[in-house]
N, C-alpha and C. Protein backbone atom coordinates (compact mmCIF):
# COMPACT_ATOMS: atom_id res chain seq x y z
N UNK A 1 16.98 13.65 0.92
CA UNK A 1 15.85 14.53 0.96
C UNK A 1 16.31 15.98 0.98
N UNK A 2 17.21 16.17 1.88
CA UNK A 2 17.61 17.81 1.92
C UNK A 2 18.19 18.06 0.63
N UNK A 3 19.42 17.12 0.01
CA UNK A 3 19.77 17.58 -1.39
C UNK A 3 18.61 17.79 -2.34
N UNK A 4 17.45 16.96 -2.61
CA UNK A 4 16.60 17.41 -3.34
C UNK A 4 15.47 18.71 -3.38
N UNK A 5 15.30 18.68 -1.74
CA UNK A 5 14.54 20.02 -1.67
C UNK A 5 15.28 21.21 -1.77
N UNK A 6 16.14 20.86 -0.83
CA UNK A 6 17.68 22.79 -1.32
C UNK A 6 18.16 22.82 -2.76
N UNK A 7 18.62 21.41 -3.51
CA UNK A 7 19.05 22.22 -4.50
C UNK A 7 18.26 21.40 -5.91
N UNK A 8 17.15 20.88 -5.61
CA UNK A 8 16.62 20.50 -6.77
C UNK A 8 17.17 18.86 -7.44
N UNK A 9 16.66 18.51 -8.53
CA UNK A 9 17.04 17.26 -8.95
C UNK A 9 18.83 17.96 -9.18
N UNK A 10 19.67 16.73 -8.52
CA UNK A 10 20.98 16.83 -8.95
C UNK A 10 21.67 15.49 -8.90
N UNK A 11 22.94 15.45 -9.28
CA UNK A 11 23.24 14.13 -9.78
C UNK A 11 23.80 13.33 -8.35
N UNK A 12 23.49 14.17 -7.37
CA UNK A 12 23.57 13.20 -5.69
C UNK A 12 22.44 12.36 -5.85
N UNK A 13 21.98 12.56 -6.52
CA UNK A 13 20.77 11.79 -5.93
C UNK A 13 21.23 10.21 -6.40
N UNK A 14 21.72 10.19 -7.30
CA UNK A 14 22.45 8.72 -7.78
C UNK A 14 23.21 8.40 -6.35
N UNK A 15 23.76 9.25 -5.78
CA UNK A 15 24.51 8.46 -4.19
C UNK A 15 23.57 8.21 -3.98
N UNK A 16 22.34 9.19 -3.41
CA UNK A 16 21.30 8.76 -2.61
C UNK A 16 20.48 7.50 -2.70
N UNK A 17 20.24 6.96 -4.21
CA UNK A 17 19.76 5.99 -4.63
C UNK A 17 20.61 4.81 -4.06
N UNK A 18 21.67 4.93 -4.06
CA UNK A 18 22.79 3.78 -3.49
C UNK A 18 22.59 4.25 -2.33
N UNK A 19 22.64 4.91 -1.35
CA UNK A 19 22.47 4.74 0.19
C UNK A 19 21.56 4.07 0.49
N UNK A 20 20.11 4.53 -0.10
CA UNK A 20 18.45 3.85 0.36
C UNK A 20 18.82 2.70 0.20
N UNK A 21 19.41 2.42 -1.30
CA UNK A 21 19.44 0.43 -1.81
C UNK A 21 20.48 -0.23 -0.31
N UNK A 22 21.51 0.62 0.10
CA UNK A 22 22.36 -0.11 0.63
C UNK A 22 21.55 -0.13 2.55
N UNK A 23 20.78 0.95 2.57
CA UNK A 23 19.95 0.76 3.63
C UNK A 23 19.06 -0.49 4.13
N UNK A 24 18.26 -0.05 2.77
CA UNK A 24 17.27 -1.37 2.20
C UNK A 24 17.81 -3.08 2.68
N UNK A 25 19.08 -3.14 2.06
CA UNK A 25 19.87 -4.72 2.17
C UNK A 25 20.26 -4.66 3.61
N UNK A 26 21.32 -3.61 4.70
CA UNK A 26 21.63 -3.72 5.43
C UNK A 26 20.32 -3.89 6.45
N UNK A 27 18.95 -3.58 6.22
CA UNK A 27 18.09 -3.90 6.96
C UNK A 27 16.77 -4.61 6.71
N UNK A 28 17.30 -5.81 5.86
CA UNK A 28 16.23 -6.38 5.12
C UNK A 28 15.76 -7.39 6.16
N UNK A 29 15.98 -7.87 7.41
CA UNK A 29 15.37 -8.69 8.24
C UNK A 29 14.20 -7.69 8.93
N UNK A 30 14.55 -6.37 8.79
CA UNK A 30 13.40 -5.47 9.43
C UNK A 30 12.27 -5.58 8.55
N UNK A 31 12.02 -5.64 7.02
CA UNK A 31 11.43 -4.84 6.21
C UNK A 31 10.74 -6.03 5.56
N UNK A 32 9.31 -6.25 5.64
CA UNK A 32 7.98 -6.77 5.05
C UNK A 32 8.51 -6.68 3.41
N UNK A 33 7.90 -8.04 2.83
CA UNK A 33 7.86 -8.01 1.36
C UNK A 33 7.05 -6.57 0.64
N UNK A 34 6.26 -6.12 1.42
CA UNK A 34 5.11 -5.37 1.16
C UNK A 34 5.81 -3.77 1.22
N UNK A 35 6.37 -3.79 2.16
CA UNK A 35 7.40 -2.52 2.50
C UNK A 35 8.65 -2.32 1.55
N UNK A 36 9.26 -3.22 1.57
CA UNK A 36 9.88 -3.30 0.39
C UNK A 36 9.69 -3.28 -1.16
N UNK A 37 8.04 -3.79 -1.00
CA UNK A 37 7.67 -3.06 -2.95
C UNK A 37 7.38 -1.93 -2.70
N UNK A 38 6.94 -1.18 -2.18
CA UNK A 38 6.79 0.37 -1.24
C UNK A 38 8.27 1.36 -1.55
N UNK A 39 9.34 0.27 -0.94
CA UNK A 39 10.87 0.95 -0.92
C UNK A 39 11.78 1.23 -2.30
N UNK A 40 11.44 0.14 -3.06
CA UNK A 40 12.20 0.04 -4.71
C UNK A 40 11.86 0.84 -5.72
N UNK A 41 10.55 1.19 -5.48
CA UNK A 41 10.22 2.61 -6.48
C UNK A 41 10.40 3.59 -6.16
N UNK A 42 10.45 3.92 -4.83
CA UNK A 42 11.06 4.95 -4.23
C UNK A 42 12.34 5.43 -4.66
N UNK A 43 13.18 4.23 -4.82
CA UNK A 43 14.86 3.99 -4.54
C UNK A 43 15.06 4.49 -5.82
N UNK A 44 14.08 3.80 -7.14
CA UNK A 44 14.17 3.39 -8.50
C UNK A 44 14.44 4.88 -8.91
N UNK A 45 12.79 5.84 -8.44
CA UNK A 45 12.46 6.89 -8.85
C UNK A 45 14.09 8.27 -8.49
N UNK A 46 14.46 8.18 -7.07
CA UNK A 46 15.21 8.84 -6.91
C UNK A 46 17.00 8.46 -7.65
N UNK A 47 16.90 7.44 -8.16
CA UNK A 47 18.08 7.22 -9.05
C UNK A 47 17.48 7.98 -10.75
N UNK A 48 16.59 7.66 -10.87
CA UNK A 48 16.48 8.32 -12.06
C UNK A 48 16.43 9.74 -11.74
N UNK A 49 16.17 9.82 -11.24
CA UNK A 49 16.42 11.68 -10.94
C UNK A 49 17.64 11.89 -11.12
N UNK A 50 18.71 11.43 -10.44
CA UNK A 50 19.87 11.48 -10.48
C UNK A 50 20.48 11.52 -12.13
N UNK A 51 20.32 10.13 -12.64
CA UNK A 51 20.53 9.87 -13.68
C UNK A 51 20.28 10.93 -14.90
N UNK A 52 18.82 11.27 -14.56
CA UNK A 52 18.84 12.31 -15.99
C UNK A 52 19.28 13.59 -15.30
N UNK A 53 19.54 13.82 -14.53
CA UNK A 53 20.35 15.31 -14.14
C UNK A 53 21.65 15.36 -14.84
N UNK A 54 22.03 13.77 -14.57
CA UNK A 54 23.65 13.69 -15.13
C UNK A 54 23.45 14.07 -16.84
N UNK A 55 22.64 13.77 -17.16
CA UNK A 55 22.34 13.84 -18.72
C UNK A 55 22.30 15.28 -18.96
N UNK A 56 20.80 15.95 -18.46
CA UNK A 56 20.89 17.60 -18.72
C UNK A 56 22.48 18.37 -18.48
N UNK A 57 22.98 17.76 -16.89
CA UNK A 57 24.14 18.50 -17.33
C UNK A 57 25.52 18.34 -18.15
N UNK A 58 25.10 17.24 -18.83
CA UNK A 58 26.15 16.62 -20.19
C UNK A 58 25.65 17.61 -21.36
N UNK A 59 24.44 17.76 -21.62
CA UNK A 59 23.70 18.42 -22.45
C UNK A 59 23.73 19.66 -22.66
N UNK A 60 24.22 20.54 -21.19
CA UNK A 60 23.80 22.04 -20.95
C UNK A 60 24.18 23.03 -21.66
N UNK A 61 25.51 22.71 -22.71
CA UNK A 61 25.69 23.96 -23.44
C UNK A 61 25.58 24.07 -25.03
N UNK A 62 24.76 22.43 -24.90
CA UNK A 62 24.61 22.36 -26.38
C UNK A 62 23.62 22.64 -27.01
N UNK A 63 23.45 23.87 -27.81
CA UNK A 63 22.13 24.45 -28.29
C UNK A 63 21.28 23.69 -29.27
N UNK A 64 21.78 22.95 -29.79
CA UNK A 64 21.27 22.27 -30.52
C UNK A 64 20.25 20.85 -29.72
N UNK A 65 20.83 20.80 -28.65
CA UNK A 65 20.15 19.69 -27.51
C UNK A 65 18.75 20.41 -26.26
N UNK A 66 18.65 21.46 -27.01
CA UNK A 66 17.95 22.32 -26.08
C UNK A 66 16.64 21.52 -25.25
N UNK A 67 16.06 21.10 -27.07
CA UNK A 67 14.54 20.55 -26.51
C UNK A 67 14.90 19.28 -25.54
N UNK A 68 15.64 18.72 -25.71
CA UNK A 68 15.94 17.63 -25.38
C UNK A 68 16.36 17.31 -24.34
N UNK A 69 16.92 18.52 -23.63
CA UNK A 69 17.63 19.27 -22.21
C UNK A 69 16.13 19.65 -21.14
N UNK A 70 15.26 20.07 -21.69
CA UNK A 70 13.62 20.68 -21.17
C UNK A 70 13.32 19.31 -21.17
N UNK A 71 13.33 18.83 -22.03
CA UNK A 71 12.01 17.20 -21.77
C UNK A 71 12.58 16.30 -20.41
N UNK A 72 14.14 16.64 -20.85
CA UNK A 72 14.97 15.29 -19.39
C UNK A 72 14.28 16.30 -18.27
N UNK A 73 14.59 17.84 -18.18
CA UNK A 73 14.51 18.60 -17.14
C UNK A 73 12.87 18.38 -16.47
N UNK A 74 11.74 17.89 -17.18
CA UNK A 74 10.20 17.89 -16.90
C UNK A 74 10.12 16.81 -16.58
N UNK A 75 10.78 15.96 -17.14
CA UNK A 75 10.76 14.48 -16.70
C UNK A 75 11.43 13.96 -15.15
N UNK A 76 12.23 14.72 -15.33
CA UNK A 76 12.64 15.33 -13.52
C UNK A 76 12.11 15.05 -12.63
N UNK A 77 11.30 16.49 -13.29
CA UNK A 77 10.22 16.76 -12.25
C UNK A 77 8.98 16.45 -11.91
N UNK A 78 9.00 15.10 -13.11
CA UNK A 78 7.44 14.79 -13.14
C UNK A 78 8.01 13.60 -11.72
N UNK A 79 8.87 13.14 -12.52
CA UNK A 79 9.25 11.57 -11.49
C UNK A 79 9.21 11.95 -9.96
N UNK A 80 9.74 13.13 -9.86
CA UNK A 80 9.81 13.43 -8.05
C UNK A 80 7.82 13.93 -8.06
N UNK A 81 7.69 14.50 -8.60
CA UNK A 81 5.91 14.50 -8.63
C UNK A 81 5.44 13.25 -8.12
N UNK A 82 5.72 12.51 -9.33
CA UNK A 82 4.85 11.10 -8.99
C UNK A 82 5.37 10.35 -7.81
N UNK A 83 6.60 10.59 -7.66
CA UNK A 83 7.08 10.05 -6.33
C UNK A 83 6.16 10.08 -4.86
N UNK A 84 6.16 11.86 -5.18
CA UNK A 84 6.22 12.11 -3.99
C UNK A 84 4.52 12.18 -3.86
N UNK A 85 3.65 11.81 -5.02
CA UNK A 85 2.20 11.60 -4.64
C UNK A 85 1.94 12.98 -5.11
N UNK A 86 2.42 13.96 -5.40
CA UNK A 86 2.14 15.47 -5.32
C UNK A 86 0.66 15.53 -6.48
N UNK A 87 -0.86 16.38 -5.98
CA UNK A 87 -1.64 16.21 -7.14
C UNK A 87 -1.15 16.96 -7.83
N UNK A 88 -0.51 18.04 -8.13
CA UNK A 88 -0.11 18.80 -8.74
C UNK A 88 1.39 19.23 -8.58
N UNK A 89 1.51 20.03 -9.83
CA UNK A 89 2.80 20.49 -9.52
C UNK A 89 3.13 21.67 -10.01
N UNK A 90 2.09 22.10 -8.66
CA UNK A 90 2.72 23.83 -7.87
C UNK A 90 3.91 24.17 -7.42
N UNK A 91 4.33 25.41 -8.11
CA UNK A 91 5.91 25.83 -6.90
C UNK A 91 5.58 25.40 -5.71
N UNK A 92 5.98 24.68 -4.31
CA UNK A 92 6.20 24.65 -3.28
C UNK A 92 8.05 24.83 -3.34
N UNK A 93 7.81 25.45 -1.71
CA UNK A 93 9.16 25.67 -1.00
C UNK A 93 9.14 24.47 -0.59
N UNK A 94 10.78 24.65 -0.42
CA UNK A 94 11.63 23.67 0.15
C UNK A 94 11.14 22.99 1.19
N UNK A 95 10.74 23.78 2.70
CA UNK A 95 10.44 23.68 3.83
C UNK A 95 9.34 22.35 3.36
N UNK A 96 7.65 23.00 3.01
CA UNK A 96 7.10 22.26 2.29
C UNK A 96 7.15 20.76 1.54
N UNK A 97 7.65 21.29 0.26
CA UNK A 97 8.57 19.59 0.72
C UNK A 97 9.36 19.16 1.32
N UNK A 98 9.99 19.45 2.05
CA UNK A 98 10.64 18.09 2.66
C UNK A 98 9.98 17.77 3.83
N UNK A 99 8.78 18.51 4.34
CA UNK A 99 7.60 17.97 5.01
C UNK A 99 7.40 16.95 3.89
N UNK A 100 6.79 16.99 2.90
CA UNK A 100 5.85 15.96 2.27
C UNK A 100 6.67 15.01 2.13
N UNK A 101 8.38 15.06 1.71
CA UNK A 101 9.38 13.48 1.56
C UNK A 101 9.00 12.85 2.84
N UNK A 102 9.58 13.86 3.71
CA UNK A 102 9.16 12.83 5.21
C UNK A 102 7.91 12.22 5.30
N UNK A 103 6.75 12.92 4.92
CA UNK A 103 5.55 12.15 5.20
C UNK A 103 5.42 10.78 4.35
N UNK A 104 6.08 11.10 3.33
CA UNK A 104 6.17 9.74 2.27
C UNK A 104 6.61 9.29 2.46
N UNK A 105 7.46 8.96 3.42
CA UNK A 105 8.31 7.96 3.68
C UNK A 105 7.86 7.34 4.86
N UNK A 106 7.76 8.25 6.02
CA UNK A 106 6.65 7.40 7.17
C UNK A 106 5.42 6.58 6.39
N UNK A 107 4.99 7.31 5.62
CA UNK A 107 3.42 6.57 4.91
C UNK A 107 4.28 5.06 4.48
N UNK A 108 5.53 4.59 3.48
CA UNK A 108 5.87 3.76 3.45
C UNK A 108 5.98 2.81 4.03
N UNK A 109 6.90 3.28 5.36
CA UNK A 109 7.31 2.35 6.59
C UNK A 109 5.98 2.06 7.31
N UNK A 110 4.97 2.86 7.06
CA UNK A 110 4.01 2.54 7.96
C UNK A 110 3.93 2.71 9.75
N UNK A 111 4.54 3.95 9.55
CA UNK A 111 4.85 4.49 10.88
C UNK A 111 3.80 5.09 11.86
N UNK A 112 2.64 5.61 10.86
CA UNK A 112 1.74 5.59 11.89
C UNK A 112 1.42 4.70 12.89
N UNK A 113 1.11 3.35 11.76
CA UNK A 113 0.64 2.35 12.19
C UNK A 113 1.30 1.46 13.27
N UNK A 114 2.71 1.04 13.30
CA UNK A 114 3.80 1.11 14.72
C UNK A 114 3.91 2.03 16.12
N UNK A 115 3.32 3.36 15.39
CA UNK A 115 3.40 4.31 16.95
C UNK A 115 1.92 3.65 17.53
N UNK A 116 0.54 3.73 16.87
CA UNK A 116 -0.26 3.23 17.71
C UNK A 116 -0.42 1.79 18.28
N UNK A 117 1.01 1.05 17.43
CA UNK A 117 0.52 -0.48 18.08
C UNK A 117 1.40 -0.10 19.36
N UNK A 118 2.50 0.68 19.35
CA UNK A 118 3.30 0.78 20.87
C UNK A 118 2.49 1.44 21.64
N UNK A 119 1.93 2.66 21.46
CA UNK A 119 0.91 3.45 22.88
C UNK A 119 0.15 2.24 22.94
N UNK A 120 -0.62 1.53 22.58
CA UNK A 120 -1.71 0.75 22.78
C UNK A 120 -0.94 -0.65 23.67
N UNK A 121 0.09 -1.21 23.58
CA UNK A 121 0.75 -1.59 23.82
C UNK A 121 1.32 -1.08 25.53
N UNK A 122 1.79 0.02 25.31
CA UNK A 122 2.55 0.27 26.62
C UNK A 122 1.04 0.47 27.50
N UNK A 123 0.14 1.50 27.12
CA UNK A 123 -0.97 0.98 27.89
C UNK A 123 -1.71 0.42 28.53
N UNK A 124 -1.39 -0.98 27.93
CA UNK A 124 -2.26 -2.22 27.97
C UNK A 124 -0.92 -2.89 29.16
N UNK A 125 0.71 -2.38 28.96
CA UNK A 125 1.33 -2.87 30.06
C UNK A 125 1.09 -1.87 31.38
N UNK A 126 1.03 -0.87 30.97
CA UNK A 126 0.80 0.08 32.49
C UNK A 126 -0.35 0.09 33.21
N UNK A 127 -1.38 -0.42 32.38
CA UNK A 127 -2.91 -1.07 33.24
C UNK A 127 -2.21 -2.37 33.86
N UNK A 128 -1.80 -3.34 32.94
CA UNK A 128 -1.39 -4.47 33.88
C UNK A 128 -0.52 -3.87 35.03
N UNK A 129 0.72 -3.47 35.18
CA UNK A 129 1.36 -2.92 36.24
C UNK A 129 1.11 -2.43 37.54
N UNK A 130 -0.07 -1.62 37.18
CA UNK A 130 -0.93 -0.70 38.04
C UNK A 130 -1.71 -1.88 38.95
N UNK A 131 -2.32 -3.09 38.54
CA UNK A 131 -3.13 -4.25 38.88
C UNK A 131 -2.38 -5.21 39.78
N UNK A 132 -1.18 -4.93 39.61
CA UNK A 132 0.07 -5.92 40.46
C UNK A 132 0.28 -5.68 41.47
């Protein structure tokens, strides 16, 4: 997330794509079938980012590859768009997004939904406690 918001689509993001995947497997007894179709387009989307970065910058000094250098470069940025849910795609700062990665990614895991089953939870033990 920080490589993409500080320095834009770059060809880390191909590590990054292999960290999430290797996350993903090292914690697949945690992770719902449902969470996991949630996790692979995620994973998918940020490898292709990677991937065509590697391309534009194979491409970058060849004038003749120009248009072709702009389309990988929009396509970029559409994929982290669609990734990241964005309706549009306004300049935002960095700060900005990487608020919104994080939020996309809690929205994945479904993290809201875990913090209120624990308050509701510890609650429901500290009324019992209190009764003892």
């Amino acid at each position: 997330m920080n490589t993409l918001t500080r320095e834009g689509p770059t060809q880390d993001a191909l590590n990054h794509a292999g960290n999430l995947y290797q996350l993903r497997i090292d914690y697949t007894a945690w992770i719902t079938p449902e969470i996991d179709g949630k996790l692979v387009p995620f994973e998918e989307a940020v490898r292709k980012i990677g991937a065509k970065s590697g391309y534009v910058d194979a491409i970058r000094n060849q004038e003749d590859q120009s248009e072709k250098r702009s389309a990988a470069v929009e396509e970029m940025y559409d994929t982290f768009a669609s990734l990241m849910d964005f309706e549009a795609q306004n300049e935002k700062d960095a700060e900005a997004t990487a608020k919104e990665v994080k939020n996309r990614v809690r929205e994945i895991l479904n993290v809201s939904e875990l913090v209120m089953i624990r308050d509701f939870l510890v609650t429901q033990a500290a009324s019992v406690a209190k009764n003892c």
